[in-house]
Protein backbone atom coordinates (compact mmCIF):
# COMPACT_ATOMS: atom_id res chain seq x y z
CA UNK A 1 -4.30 -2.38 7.56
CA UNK A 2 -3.58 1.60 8.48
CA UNK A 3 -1.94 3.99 7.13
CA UNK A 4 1.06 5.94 7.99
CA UNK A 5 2.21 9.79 7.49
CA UNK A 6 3.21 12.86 9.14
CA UNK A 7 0.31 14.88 11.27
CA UNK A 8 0.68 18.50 11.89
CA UNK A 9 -1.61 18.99 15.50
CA UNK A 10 -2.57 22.62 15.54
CA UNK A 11 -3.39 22.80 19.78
CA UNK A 12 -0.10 21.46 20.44
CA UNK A 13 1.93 23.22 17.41
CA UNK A 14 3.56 19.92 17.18
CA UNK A 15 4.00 17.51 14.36
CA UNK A 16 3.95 13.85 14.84
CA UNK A 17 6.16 11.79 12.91
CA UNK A 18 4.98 8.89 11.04
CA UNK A 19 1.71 9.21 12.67
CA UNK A 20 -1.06 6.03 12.61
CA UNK A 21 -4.28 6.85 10.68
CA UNK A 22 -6.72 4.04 11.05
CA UNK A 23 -10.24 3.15 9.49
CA UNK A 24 -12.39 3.65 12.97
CA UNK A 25 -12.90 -0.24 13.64
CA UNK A 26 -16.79 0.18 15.18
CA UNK A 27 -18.14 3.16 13.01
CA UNK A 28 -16.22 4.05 10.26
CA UNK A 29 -17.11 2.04 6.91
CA UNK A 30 -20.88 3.26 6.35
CA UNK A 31 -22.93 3.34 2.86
CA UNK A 32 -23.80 1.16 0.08
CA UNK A 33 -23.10 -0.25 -3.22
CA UNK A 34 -23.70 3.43 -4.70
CA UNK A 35 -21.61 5.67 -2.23
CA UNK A 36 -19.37 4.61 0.86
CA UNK A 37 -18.27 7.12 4.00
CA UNK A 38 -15.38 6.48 5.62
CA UNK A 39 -13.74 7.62 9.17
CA UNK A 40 -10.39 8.33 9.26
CA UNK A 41 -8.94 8.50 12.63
CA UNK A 42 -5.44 10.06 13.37
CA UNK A 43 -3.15 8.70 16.22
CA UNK A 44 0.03 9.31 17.64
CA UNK A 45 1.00 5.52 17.11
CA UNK A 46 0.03 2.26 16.41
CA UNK A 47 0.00 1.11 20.07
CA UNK A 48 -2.07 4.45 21.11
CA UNK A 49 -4.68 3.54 18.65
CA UNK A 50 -5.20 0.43 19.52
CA UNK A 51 -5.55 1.22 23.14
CA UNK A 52 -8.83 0.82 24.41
CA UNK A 53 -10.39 4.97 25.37
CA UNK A 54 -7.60 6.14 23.55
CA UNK A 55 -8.65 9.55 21.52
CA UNK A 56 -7.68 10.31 18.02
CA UNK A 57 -6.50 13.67 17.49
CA UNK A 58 -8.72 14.22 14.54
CA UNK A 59 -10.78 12.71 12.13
CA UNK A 60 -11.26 13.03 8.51
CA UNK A 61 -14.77 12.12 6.75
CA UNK A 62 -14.12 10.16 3.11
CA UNK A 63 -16.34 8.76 0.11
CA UNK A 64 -15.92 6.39 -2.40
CA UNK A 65 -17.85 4.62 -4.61
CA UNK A 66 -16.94 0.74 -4.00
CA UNK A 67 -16.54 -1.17 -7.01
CA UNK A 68 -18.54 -4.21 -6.14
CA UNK A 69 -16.99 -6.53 -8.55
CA UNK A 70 -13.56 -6.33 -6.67
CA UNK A 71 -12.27 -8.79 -4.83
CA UNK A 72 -10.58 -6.72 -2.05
CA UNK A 73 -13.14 -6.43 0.12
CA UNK A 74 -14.98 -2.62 1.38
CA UNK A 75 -12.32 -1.61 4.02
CA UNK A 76 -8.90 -2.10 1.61
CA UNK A 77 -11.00 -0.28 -0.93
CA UNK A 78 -11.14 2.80 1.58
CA UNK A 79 -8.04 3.07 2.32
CA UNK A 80 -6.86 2.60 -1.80
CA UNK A 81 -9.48 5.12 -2.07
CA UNK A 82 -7.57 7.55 0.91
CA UNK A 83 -4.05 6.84 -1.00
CA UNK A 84 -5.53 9.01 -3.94
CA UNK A 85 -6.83 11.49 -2.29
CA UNK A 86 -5.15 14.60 -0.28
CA UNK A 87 -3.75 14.64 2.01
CA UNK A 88 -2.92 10.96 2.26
CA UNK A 89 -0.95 11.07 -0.95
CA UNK A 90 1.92 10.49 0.61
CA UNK A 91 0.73 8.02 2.86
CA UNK A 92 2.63 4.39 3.19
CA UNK A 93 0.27 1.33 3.94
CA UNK A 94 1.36 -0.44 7.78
């Protein structure tokens, strides 16, 4: 699961269309059953991201509080959890 939506990269003045935000696969679901941090990582594309040394252009820092009687599991509750939040509003799921 990722998400998908416009980036805006400042250095390069450019904007990236329909540009892959992923959940940082090593290090980016940290916390507990009280409070969750999550890493957002922006990319220009699915295939960049899941390059191996590939750099995200930026990275956002998110918390939730998981509900822990869910049955989607910690990582699809991030990303439910980014959907509400600005600016991934307008995100679509990919």
């Amino acid at each position: 699961m990722a998400l998908q939506m416009n980036y805006y990269h400042k250095p390069l003045d450019m904007t990236f269309m329909n540009a892959y935000w992923r959940i940082n696969p090593t290090r980016g679901l940290v916390g507990g059953k009280d409070e969750m941090n999550y890493v957002l990582e922006v990319y220009k594309d699915a295939k960049t991201a899941h390059t191996l040394g590939s750099q995200s252009f930026e990275k956002i820092i998110k918390t939730f509080k998981p509900d822990m009687n869910s049955i989607k599991n910690f990582i699809e509750q991030a990303y439910n959890h980014a959907k509400t939040t600005s600016p991934f509003n307008a995100s679509v799921d990919v």
